[in-house]
Protein backbone atom coordinates (compact mmCIF):
# COMPACT_ATOMS: atom_id res chain seq x y z
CA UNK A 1 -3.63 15.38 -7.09
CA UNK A 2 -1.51 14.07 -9.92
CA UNK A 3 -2.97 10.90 -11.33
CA UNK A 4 -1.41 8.89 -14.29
CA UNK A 5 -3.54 7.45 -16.86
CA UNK A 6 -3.93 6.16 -20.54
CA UNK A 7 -2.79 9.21 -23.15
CA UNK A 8 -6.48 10.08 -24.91
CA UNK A 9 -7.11 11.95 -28.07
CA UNK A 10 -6.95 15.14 -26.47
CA UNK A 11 -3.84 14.85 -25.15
CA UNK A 12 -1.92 15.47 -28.48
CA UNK A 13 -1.10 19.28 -27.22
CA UNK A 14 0.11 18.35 -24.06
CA UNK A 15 2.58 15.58 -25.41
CA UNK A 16 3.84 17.91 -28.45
CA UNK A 17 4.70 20.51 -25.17
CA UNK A 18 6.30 17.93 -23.48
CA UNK A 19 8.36 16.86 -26.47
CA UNK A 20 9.62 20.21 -27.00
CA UNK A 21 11.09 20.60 -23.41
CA UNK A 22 12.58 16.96 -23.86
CA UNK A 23 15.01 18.37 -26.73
CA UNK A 24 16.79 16.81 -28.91
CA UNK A 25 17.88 13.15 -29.01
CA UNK A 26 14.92 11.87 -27.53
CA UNK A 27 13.72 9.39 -30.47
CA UNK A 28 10.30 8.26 -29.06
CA UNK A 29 9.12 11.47 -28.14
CA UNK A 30 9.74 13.43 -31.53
CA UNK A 31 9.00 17.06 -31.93
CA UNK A 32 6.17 16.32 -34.32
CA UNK A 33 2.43 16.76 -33.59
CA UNK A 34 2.11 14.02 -36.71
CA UNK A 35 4.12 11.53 -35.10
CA UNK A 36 2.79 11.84 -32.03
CA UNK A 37 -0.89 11.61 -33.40
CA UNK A 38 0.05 8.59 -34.72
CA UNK A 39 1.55 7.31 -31.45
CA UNK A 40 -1.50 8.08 -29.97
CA UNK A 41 -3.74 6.08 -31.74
CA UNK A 42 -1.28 3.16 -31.40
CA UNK A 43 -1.91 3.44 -27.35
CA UNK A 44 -5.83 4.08 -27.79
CA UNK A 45 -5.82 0.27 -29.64
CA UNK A 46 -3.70 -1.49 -27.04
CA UNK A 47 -5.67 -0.39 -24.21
CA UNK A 48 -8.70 -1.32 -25.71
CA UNK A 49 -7.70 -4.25 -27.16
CA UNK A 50 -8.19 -7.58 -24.66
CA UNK A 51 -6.41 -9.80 -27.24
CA UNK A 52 -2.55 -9.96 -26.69
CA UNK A 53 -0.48 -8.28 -29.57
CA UNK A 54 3.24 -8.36 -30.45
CA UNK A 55 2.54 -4.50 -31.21
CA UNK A 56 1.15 -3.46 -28.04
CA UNK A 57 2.20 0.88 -27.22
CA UNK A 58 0.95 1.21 -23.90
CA UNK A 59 1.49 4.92 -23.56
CA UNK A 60 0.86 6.91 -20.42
CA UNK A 61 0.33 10.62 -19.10
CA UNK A 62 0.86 12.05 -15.87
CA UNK A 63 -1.90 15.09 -15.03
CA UNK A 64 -2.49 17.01 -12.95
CA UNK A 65 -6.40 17.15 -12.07
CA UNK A 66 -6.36 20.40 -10.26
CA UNK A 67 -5.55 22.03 -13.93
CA UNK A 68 -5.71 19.36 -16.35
CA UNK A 69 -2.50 20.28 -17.52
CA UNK A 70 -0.50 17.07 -18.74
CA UNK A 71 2.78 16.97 -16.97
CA UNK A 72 4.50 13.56 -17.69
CA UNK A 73 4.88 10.99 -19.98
CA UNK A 74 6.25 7.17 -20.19
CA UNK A 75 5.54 3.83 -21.97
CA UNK A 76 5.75 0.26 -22.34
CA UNK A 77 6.65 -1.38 -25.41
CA UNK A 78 5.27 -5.10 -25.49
CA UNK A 79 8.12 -6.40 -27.93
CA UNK A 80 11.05 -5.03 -29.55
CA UNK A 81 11.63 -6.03 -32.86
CA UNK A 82 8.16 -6.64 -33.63
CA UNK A 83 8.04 -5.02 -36.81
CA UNK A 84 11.24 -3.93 -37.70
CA UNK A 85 14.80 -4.89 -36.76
CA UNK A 86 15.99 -3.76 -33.51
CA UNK A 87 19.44 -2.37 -33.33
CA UNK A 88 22.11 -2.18 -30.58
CA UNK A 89 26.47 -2.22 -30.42
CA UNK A 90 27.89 -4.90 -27.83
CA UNK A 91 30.58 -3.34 -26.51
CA UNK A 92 33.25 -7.05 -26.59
CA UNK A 93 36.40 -7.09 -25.39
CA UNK A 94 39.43 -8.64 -27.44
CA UNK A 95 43.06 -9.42 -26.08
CA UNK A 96 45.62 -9.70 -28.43
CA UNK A 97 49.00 -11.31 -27.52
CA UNK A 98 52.47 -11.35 -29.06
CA UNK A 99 54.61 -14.47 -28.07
CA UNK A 100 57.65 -12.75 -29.87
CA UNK A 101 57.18 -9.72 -27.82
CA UNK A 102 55.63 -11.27 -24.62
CA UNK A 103 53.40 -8.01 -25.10
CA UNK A 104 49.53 -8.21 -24.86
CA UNK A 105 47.41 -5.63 -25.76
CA UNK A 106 43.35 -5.61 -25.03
CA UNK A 107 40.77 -3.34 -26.24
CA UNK A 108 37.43 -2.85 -27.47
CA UNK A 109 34.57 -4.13 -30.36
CA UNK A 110 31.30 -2.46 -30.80
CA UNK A 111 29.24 -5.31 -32.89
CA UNK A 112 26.04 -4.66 -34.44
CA UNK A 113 23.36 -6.82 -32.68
CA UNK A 114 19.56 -7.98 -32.53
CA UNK A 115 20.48 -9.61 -28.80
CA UNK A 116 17.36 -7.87 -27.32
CA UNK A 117 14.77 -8.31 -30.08
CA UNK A 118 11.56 -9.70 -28.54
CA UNK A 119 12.00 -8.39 -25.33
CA UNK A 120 9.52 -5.75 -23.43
CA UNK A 121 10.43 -2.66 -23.65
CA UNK A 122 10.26 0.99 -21.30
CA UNK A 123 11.02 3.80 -22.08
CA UNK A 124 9.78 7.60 -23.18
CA UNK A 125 10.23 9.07 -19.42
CA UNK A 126 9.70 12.36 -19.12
CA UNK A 127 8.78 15.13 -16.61
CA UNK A 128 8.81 18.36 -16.55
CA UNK A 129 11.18 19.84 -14.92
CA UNK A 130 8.29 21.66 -12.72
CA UNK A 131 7.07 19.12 -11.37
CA UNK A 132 10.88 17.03 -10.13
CA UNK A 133 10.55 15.15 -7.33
CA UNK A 134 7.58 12.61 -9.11
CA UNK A 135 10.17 10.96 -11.16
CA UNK A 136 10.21 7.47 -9.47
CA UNK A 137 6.61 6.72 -9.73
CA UNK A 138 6.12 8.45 -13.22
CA UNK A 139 9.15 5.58 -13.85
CA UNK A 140 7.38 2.72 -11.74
CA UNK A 141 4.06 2.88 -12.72
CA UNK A 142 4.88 1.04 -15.93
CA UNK A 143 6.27 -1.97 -13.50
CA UNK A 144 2.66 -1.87 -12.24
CA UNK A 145 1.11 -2.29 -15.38
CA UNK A 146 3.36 -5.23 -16.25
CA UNK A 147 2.74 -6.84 -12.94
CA UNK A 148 -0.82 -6.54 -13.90
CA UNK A 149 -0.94 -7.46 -17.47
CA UNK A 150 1.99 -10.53 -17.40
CA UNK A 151 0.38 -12.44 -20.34
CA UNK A 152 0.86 -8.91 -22.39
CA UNK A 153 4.42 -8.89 -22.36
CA UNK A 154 8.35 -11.40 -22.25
CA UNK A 155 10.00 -12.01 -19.57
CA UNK A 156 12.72 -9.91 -19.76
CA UNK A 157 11.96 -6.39 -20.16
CA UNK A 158 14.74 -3.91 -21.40
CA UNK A 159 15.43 0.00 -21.55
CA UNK A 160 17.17 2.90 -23.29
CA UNK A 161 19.10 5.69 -21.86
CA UNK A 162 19.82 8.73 -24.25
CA UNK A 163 23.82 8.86 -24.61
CA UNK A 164 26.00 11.65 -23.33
CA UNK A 165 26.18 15.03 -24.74
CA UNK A 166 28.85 17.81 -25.10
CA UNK A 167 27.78 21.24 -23.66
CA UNK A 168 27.56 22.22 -27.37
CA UNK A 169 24.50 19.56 -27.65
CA UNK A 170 27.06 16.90 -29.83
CA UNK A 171 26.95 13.54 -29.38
CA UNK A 172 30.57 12.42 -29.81
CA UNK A 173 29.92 9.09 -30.56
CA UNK A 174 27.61 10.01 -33.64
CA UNK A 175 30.10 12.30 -34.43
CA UNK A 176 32.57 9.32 -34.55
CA UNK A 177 30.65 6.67 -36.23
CA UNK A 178 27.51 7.75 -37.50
CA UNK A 179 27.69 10.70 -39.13
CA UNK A 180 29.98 9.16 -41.37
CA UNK A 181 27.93 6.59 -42.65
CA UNK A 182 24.41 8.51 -42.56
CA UNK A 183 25.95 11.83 -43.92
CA UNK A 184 23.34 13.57 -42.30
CA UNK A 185 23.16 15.45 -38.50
CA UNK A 186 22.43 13.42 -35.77
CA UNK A 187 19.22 15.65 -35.22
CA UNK A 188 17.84 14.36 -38.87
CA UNK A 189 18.64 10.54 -38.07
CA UNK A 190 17.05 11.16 -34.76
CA UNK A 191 13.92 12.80 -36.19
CA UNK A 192 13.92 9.94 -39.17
CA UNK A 193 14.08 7.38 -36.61
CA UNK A 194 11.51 8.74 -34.52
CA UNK A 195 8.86 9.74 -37.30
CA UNK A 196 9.15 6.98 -39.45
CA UNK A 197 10.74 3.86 -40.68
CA UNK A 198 14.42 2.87 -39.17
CA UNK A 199 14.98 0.69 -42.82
CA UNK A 200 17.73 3.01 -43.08
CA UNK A 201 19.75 1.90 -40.57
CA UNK A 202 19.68 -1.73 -41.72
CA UNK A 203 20.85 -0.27 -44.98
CA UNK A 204 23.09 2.45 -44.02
CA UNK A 205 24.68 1.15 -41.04
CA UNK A 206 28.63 -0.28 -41.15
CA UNK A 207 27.76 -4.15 -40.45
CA UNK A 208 31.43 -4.94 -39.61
CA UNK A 209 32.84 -4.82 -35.96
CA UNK A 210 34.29 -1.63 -35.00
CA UNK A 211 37.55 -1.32 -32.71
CA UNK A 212 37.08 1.44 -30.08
CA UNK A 213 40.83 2.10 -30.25
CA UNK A 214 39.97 3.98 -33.76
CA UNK A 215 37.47 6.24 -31.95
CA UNK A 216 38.41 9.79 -30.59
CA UNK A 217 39.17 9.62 -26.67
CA UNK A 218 35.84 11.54 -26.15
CA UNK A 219 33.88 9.01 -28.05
CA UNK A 220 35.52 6.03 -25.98
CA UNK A 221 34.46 7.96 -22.70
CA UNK A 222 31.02 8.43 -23.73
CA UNK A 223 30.11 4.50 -24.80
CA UNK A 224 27.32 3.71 -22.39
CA UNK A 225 27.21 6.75 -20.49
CA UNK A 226 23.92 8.68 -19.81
CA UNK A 227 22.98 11.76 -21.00
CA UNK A 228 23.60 14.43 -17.78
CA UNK A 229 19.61 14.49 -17.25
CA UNK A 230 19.52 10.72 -17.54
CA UNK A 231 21.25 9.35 -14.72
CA UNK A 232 19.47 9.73 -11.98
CA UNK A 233 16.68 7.65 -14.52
CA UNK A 234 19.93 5.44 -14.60
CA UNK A 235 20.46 4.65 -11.34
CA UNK A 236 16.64 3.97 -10.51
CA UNK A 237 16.51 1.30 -13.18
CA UNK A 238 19.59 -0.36 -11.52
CA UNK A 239 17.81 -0.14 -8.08
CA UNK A 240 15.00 -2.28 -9.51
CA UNK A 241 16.73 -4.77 -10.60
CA UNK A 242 18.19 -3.91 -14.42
CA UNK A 243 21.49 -5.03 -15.49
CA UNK A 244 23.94 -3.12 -17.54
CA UNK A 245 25.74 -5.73 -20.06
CA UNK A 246 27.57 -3.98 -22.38
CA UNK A 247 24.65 -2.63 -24.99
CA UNK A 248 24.67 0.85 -26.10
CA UNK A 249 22.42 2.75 -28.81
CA UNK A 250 23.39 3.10 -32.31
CA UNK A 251 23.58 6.51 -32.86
CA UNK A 252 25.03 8.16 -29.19
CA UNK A 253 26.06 5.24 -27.34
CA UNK A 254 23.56 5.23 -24.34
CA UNK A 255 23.42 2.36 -22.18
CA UNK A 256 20.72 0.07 -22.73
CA UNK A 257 19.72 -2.35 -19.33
CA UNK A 258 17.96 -5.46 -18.85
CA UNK A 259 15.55 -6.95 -16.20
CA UNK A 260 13.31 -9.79 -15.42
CA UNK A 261 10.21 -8.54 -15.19
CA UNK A 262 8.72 -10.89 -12.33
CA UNK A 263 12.39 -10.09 -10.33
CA UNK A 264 11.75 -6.45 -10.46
CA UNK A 265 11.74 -5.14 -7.02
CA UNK A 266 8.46 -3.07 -7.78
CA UNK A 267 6.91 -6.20 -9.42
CA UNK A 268 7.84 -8.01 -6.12
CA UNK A 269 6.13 -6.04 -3.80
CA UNK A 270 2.88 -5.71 -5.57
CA UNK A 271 -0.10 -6.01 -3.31
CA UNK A 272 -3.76 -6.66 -4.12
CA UNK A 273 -6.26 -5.72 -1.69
CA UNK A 274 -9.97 -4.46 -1.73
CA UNK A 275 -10.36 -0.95 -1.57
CA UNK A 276 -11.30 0.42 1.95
CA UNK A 277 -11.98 4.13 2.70
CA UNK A 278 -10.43 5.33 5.83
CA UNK A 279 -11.57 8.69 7.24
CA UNK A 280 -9.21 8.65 9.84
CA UNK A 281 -5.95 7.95 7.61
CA UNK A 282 -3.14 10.30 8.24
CA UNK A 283 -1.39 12.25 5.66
CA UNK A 284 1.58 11.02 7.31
CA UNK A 285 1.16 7.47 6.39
CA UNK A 286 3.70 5.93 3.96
CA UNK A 287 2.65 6.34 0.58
CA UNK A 288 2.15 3.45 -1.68
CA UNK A 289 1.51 3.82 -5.81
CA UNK A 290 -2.44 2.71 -6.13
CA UNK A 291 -4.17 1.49 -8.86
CA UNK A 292 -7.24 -0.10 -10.43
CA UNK A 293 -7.34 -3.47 -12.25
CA UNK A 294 -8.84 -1.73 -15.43
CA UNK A 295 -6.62 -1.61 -18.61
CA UNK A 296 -8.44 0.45 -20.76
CA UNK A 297 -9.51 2.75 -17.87
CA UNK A 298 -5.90 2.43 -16.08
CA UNK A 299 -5.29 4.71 -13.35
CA UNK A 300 -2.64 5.12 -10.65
CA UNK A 301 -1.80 7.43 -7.52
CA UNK A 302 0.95 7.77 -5.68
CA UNK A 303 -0.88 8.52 -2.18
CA UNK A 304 -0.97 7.81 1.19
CA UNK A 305 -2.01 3.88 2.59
CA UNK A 306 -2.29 1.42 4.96
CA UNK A 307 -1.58 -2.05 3.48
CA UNK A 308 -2.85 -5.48 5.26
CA UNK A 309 -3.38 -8.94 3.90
CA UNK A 310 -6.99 -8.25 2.47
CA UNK A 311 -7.33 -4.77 2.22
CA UNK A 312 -5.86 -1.52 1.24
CA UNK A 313 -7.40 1.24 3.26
CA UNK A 314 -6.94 4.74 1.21
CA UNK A 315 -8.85 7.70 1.17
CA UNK A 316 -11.77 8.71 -0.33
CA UNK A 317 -10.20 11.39 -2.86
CA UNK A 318 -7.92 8.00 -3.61
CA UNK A 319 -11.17 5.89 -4.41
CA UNK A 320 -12.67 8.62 -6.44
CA UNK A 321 -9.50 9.30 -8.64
CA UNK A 322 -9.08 5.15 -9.21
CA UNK A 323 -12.64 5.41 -10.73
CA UNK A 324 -13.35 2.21 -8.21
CA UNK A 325 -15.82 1.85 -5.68
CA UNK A 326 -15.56 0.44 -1.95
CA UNK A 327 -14.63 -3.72 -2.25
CA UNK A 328 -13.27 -3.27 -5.52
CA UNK A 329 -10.20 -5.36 -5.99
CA UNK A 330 -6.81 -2.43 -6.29
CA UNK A 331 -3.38 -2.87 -6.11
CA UNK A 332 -0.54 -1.19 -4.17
CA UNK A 333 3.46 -0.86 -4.49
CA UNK A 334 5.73 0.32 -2.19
């Protein structure tokens, strides 16, 4: 059974494997066994914590219990912005118009922005690529945690899509814009933004508005599209209820999307229910994600249910992996 759960101490091995099959360009999951250490401990306090904190890393693992092996990651951020500036382009559009030619032209402004500081945040979604197919709850379960913890997080809730990619590995919008004012690879800003302070981009970083017509056609193309292994992630945030509205990262121009957190379709069909054990439920039955009410002790399934009013009826593997007892209040998405 795969369960997903709050990342623990020992989990620093399994992450740093994960990161390395993630690649490059994925800033919040840095090749770095430092980094990651200290991301850990970060999580560790939030879930422990019962106070409500602008800082609040709720990180989570996916493993699988039949070999303990750690094969998934994702997170919720409870602000943006909460210690240092957050950064993003809006992509405006300008018309220009020439009464002496009766000619108008239109094209495009990418202006530096702090529109979604103090917003939630998700992000950090990875799987490995053995285990496809568990995607959409790895994704959802953070939806879960938000429906359950409201008071822990803003309204609106926001996320970031790694930009498109050449099949050399370049990102052609750094190679555009960012490498000129950096004058280092993308891979080093990457790594210095994942590791350690972004400072450098409120000091390095062109503050002026930049037309798109002065970009390379590639670079145009690639404004707020996906990386190729991002768009399916893409198209499930859209399905729950994000917005696309004209935001795109820094440094490769991924899309970033924005939601209401109560308005999210998973947040919307949360269901709480005491836990019943049913030795006659099917395999067959739909499957629901299931979890307990515990923060610190946070655990959710993705197993088979049957939902009513009062009571969610699961089995007793289900009951056993929750870490909840018979009567115990749980909660269910579809």
């Amino acid at each position: 059974m795969l369960v997903i759960r709050p990342i623990g101490h020992n989990d620093v091995d399994g992450l740093f494997a994960l990161a390395k099959k993630a690649g490059a360009g994925f800033t919040s999951l840095p090749v770095d066994k430092g980094a990651l250490a200290g991301k850990i401990e970060a999580a560790i306090a939030s879930f422990s914590s019962q106070a409500m904190n602008r800082d609040d890393y709720f990180l989570m693992v996916m493993e699988d219990l039949e070999n303990g092996k750690i094969v998934g990651t994702t997170a919720a951020y409870a602000r943006t912005g909460s210690r240092e500036a957050f950064y993003a382009y809006r992509l405006m559009s300008v018309t220009h118009y020439s009464h002496s030619l009766s000619k108008e032209t239109r094209s495009s402004l990418l202006h530096l922005t702090n529109d979604y500081t103090d917003c939630s945040e998700v992000g950090t979604l990875f799987l490995d690529p053995d285990y496809r197919g568990n995607g959409h709850w790895l994704s959802r379960c953070r939806y879960m945690l938000m429906a359950q913890q409201l008071h822990r997080f803003a309204p609106d809730v926001i996320a970031e899509l790694r930009g498109w990619m050449d099949e050399n590995g370049e990102s052609p919008v750094w190679n555009a814009i960012g490498s000129h004012f950096f004058e280092m690879t993308f891979d080093e800003a990457d790594r210095l933004s994942g590791t350690g302070s972004n400072q450098f981009i409120t000091e390095l970083m062109p503050k002026y508005p930049i037309y798109t017509n002065l970009l390379p056609k590639e670079a145009r193309d690639a404004l707020g599209k996906p990386n190729d292994a991002g768009v399916r992630a893409m198209a499930l945030l859209l399905e729950e209820g994000f917005e696309y509205e004209g935001l795109v990262d820094i440094f490769d121009g991924g899309p970033m999307v924005r939601g209401r957190i109560k308005e999210l379709v998973s947040v919307r069909s949360a269901k709480r229910g005491a836990a019943i054990v049913d030795l006659d439920l099917s395999s067959d039955q739909k499957k629901f994600m299931i979890a307990n009410q515990s923060l610190e002790n946070f655990r959710l399934v993705f197993q088979a249910a049957d939902c009513t009013d009062k009571e969610i009826k699961v089995s007793a593997e289900v009951v056993e992996a929750l870490g909840v007892t018979p009567g115990d209040e749980i909660m269910a998405m579809g």
